[in-house]
C-alpha atoms as a PDB file:
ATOM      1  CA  UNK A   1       0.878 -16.828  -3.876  1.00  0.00           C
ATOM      2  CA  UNK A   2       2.749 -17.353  -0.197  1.00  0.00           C
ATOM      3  CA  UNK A   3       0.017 -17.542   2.183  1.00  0.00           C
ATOM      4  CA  UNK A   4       1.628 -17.651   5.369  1.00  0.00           C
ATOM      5  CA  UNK A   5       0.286 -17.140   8.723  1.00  0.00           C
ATOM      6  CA  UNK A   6       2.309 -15.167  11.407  1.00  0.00           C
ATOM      7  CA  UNK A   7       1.080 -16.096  15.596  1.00  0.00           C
ATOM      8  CA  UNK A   8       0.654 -12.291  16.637  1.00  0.00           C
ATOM      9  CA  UNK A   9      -2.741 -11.189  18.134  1.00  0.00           C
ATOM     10  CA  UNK A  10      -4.641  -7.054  17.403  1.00  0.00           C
ATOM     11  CA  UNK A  11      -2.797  -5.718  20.510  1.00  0.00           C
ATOM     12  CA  UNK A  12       0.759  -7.253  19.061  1.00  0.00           C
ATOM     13  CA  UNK A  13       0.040  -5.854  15.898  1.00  0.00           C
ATOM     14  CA  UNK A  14      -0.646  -2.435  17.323  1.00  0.00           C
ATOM     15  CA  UNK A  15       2.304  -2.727  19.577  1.00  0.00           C
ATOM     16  CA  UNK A  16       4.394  -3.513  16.326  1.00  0.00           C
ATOM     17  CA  UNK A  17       3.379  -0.541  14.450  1.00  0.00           C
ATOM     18  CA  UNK A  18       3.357   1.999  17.137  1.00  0.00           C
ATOM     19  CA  UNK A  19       7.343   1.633  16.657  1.00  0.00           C
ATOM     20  CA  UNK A  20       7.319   0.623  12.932  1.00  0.00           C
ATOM     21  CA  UNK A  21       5.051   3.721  11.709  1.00  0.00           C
ATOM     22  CA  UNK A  22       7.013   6.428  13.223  1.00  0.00           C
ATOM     23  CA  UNK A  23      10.504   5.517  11.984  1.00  0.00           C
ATOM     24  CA  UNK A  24       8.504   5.301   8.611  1.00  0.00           C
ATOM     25  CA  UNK A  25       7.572   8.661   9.188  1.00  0.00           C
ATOM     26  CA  UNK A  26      11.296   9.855   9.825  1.00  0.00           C
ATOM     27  CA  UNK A  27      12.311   7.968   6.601  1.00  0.00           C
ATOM     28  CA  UNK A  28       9.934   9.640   4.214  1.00  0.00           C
ATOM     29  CA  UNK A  29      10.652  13.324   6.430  1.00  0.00           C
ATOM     30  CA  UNK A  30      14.443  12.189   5.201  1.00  0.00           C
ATOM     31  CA  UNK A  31      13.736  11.957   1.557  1.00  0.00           C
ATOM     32  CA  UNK A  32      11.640  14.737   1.226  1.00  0.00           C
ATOM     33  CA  UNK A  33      14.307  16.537   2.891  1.00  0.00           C
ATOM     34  CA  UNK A  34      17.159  15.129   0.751  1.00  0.00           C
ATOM     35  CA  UNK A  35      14.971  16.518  -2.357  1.00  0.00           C
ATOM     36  CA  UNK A  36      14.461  19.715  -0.690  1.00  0.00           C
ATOM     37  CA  UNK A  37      17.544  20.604   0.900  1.00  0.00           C
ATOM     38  CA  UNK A  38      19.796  23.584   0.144  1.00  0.00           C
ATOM     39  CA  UNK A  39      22.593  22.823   2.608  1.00  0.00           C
ATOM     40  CA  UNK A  40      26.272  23.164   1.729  1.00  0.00           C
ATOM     41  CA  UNK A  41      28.130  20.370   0.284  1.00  0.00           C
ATOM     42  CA  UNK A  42      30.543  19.532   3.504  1.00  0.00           C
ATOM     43  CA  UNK A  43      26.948  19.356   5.743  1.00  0.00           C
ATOM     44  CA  UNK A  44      25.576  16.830   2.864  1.00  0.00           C
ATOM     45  CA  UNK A  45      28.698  14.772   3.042  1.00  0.00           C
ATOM     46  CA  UNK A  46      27.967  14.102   6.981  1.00  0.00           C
ATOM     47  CA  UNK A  47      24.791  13.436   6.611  1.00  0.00           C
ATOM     48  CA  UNK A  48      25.374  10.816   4.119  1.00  0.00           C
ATOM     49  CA  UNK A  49      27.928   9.445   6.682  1.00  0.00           C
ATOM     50  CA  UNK A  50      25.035   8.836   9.650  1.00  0.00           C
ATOM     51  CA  UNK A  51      22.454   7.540   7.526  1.00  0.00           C
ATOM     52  CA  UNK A  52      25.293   4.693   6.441  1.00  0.00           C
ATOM     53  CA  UNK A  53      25.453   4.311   9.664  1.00  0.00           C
ATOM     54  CA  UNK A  54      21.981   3.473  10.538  1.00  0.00           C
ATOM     55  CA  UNK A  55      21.687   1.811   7.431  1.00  0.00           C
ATOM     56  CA  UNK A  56      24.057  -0.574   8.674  1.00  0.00           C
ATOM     57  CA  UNK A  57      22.720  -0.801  12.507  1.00  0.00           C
ATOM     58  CA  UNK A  58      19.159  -1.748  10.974  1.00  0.00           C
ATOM     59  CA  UNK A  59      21.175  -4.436   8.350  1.00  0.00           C
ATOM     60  CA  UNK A  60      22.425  -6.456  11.721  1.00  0.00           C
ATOM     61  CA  UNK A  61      19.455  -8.559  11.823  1.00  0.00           C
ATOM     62  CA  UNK A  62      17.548  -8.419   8.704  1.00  0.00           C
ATOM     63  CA  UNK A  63      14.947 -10.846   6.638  1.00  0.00           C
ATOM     64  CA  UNK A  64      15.873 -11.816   3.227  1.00  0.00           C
ATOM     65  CA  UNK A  65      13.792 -11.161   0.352  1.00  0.00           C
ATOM     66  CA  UNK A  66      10.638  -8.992   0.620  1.00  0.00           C
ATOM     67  CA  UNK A  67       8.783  -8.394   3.425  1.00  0.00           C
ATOM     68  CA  UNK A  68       5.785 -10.502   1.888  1.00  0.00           C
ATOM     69  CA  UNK A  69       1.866 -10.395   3.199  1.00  0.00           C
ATOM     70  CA  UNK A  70       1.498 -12.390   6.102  1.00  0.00           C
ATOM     71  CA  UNK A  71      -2.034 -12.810   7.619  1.00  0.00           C
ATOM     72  CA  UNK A  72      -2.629 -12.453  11.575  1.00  0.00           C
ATOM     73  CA  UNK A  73      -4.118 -15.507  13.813  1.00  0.00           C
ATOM     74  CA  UNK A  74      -7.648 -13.500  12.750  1.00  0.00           C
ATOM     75  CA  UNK A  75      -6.550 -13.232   8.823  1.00  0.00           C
ATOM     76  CA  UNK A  76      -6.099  -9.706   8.697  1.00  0.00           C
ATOM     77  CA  UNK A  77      -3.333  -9.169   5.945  1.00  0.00           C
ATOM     78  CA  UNK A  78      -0.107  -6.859   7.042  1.00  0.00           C
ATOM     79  CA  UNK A  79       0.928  -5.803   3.208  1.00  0.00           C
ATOM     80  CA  UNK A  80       3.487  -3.848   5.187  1.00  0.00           C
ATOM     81  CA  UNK A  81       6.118  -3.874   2.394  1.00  0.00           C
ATOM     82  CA  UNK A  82       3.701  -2.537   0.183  1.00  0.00           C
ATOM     83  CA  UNK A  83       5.014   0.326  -2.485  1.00  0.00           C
ATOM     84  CA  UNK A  84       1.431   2.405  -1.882  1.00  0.00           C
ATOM     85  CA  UNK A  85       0.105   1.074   1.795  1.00  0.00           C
ATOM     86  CA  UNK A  86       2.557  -0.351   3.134  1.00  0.00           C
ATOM     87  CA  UNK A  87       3.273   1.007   6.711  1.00  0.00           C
ATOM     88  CA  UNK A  88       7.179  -0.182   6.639  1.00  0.00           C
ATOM     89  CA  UNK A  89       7.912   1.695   3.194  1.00  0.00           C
ATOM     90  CA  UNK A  90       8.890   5.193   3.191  1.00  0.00           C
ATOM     91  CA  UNK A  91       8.101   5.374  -0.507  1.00  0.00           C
ATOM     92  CA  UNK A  92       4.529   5.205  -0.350  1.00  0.00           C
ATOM     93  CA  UNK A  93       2.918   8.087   0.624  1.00  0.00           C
ATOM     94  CA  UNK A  94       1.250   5.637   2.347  1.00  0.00           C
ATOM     95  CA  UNK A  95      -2.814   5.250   1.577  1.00  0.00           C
ATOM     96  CA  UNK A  96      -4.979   4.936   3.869  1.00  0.00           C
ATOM     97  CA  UNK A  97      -8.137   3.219   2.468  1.00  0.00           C
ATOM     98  CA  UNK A  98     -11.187   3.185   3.866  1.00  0.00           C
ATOM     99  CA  UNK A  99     -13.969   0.487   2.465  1.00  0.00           C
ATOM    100  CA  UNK A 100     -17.634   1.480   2.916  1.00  0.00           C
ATOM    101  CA  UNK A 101     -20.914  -0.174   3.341  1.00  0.00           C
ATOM    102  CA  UNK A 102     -21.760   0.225  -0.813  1.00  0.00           C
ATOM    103  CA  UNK A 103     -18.909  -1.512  -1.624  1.00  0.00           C
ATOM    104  CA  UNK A 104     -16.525   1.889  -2.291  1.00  0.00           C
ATOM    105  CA  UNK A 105     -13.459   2.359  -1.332  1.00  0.00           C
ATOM    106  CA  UNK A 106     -11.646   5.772  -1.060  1.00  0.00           C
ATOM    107  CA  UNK A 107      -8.685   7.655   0.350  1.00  0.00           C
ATOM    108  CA  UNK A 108      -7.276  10.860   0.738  1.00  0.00           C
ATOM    109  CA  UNK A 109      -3.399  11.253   0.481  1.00  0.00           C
ATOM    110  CA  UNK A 110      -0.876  14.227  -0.022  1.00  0.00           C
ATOM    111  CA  UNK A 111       1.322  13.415  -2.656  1.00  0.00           C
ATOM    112  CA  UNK A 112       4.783  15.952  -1.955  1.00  0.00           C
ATOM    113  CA  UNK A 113       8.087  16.710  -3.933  1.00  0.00           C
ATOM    114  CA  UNK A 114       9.122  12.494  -3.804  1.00  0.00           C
ATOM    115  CA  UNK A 115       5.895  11.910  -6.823  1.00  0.00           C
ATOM    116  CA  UNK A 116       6.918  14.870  -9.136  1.00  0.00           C
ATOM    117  CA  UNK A 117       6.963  14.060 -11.894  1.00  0.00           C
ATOM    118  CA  UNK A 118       6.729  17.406 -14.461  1.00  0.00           C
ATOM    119  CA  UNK A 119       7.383  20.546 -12.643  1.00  0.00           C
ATOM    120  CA  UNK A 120       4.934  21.120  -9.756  1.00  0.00           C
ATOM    121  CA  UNK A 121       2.685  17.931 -10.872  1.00  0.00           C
ATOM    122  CA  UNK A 122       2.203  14.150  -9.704  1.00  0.00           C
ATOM    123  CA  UNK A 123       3.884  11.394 -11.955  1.00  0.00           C
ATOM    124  CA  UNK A 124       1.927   9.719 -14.103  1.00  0.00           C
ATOM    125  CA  UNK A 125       3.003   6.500 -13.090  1.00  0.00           C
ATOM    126  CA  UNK A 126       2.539   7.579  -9.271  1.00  0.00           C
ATOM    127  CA  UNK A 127      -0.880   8.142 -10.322  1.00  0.00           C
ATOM    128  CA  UNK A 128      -1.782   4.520 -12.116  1.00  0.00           C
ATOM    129  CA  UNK A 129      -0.198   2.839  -9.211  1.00  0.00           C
ATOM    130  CA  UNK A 130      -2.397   4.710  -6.787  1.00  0.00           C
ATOM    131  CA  UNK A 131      -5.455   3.600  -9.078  1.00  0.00           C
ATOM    132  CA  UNK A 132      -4.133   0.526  -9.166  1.00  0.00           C
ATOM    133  CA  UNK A 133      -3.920  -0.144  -5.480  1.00  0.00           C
ATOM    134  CA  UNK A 134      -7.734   1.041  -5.370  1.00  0.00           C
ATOM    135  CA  UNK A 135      -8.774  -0.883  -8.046  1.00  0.00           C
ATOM    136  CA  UNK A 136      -7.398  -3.976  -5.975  1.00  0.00           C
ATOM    137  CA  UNK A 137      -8.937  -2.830  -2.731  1.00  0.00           C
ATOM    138  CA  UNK A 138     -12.251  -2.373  -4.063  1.00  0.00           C
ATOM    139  CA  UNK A 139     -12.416  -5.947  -5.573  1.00  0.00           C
ATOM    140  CA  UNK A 140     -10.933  -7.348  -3.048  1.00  0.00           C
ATOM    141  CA  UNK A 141     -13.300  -6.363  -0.328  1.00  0.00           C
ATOM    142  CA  UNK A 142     -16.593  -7.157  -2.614  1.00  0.00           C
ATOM    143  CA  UNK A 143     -14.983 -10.462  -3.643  1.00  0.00           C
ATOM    144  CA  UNK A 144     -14.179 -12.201  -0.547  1.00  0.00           C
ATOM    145  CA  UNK A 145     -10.609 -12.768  -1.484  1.00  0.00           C
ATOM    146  CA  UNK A 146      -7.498 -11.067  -2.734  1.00  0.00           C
ATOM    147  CA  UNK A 147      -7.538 -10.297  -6.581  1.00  0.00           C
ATOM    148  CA  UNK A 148      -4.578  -9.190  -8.716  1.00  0.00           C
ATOM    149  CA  UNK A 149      -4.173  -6.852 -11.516  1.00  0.00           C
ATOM    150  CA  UNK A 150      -5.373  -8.644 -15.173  1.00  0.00           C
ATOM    151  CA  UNK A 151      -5.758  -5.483 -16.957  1.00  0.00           C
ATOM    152  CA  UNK A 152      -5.394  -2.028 -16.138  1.00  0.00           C
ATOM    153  CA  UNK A 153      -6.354   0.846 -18.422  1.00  0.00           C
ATOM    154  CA  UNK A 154      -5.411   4.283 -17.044  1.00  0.00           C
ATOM    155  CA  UNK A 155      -6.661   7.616 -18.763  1.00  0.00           C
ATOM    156  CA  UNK A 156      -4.835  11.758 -17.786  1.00  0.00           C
ATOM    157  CA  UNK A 157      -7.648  13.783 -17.932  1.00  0.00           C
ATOM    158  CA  UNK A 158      -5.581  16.683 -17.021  1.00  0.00           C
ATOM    159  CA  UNK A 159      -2.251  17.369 -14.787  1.00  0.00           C
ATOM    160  CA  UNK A 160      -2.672  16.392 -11.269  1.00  0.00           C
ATOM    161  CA  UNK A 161      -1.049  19.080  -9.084  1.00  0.00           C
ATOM    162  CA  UNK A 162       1.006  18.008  -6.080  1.00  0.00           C
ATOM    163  CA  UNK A 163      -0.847  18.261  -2.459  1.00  0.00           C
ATOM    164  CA  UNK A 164      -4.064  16.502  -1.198  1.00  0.00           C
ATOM    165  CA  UNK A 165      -5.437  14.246  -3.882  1.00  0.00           C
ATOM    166  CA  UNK A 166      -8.823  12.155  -3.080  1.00  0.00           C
ATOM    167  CA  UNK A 167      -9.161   8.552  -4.601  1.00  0.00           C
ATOM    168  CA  UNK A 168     -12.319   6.288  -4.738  1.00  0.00           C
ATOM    169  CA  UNK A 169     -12.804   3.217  -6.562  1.00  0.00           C
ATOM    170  CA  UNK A 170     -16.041   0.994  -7.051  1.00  0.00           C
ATOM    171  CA  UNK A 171     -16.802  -2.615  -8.331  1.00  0.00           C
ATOM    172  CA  UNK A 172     -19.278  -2.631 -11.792  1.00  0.00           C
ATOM    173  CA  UNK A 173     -19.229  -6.253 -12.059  1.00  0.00           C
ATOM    174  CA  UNK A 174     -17.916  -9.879 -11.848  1.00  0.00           C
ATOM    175  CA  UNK A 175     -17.343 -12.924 -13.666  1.00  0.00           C
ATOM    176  CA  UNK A 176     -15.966 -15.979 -12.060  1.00  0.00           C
ATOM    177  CA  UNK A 177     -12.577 -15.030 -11.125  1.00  0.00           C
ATOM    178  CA  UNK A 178     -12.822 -11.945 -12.155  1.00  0.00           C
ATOM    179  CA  UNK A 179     -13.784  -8.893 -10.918  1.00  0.00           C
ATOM    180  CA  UNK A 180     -14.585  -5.286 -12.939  1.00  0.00           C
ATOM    181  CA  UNK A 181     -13.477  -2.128 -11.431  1.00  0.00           C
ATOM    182  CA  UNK A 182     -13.491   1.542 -11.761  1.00  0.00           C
ATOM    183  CA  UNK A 183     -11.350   4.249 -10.115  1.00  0.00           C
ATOM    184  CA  UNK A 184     -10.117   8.367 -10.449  1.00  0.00           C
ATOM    185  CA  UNK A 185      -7.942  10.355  -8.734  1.00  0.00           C
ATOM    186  CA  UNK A 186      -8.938  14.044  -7.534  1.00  0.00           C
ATOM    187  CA  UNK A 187      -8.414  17.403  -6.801  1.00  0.00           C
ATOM    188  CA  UNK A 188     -10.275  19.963  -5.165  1.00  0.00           C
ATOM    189  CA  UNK A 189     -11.366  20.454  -9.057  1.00  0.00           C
ATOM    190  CA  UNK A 190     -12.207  16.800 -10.085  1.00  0.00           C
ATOM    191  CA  UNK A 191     -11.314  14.263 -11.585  1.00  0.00           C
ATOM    192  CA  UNK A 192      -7.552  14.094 -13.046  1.00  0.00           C
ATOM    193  CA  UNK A 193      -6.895  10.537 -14.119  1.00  0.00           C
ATOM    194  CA  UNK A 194      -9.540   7.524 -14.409  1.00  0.00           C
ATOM    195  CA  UNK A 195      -8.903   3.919 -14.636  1.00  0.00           C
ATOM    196  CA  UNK A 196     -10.886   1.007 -15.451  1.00  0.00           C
ATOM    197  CA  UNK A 197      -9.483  -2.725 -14.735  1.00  0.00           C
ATOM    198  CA  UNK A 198      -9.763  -6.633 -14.740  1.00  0.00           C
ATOM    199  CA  UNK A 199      -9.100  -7.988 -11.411  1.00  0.00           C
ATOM    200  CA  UNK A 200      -8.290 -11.492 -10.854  1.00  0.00           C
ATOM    201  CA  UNK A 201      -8.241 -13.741  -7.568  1.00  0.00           C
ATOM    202  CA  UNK A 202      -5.117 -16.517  -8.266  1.00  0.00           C
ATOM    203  CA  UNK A 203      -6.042 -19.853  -8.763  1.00  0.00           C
ATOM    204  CA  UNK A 204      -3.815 -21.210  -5.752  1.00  0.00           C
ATOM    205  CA  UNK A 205      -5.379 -19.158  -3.163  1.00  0.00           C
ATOM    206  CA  UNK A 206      -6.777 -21.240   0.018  1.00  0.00           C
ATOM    207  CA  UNK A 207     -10.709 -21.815  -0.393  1.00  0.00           C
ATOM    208  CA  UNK A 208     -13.103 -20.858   2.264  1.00  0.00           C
ATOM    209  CA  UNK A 209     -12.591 -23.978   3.965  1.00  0.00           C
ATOM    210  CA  UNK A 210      -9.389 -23.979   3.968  1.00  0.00           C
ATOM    211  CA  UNK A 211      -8.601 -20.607   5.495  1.00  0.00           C
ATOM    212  CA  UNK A 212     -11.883 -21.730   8.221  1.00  0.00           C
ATOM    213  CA  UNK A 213      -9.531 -24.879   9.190  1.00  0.00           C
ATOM    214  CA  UNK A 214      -5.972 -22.943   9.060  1.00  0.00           C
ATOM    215  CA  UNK A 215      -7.964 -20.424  11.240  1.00  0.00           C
ATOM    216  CA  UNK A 216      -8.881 -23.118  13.450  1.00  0.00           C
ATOM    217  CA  UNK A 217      -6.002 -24.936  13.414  1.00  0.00           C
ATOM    218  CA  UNK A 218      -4.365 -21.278  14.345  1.00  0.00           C
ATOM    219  CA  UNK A 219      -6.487 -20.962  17.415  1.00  0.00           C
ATOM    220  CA  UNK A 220      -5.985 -24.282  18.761  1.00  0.00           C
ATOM    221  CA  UNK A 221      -2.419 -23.819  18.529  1.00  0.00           C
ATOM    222  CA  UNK A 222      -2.148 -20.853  20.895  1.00  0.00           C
ATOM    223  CA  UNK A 223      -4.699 -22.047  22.900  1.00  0.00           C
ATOM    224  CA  UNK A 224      -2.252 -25.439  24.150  1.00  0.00           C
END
């Protein structure tokens, strides 16, 4: 795992994303337009011209690669790139997770026309990555450290309609590096899909003592 540290402080952060989430924003508003649209053929064919065109204004100065996870000088985690949080990526819808005091976590998201997957209804696989991305949140916050996917076992109770869905996931257990988890997706009927999985934390992450002397190390540096 790259665990890299990045020299930017809450109030850069916040600066960062107060530009970053809104041309997010735009980006998904574009695709779910693009799905949507019933413009004539000459109007699509100029369209496709500007976005090249900003497509190629944003490419001027661009990392290579992924966008990765870097941690703050305080070790929060910016999983910006992320394919269901991540603030920078129009494809996710994005979640917004919230962890609680019991060790839950749980989101609400609307899920439009870009997760169809049968007429009217959610993708399946929108749906286990969702549960997924819970799964991980839930052990990650009761373990301490990140944990990644071992096993994940996803059951379709029933269709899951596009619009607001509600997610929550819980930790039932843990054994050395691994962590049990439970999750579902709702409706304003219920449950619609279920998952159960294995999380793991990697074997090459920093130890506490480690990230306590990179955090101090961190400090000291912007304090000279």
């Amino acid at each position: 795992m790259d665990f890299r540290l990045v020299d930017l402080s809450a109030d850069e952060v916040a600066a960062q994303l107060a530009v970053v989430e809104p041309l997010t924003e735009s980006v998904r508003a574009l695709i779910d337009a693009v799905i949507r649209t019933e413009v004539p053929d000459d109007d699509l064919d100029d369209a496709r011209r500007r976005i090249d065109a900003v497509t190629a204004s944003l490419r001027a100065a661009q990392k290579p690669g992924s966008y990765g996870v870097p941690f703050t000088r305080d070790f929060t985690g910016m999983p910006w790139g992320n394919a269901a949080v991540g603030v920078r990526n129009a494809i996710a819808p994005p979640l917004r997770v919230d962890h609680h005091d019991d060790g839950t976590a749980t989101a609400r998201v609307r899920l439009g026309a870009a997760y169809e997957g049968p007429a009217g209804l959610v993708h399946g696989g929108i749906s286990a990555m969702l549960l997924d991305q819970m799964l991980g949140e839930a052990a990650s916050v009761g373990n301490g450290t990140p944990c990644f996917t071992g096993t994940l076992t996803v059951k379709y109770l029933r269709p899951t309609p596009l619009g607001d869905v509600d997610l929550r996931a819980r930790t039932t257990g843990s054994e050395g590096r691994k962590v049990f988890v439970r999750a579902e997706l709702c409706d304003a009927d219920g449950p619609t899909v279920t998952a159960e999985g294995i999380m793991v934390s990697p074997r090459n992450l920093p130890s506490r003592d480690q990230i306590a002397k990179l955090r101090a190390a961190t400090a000291a540096d912007h304090d000279a």
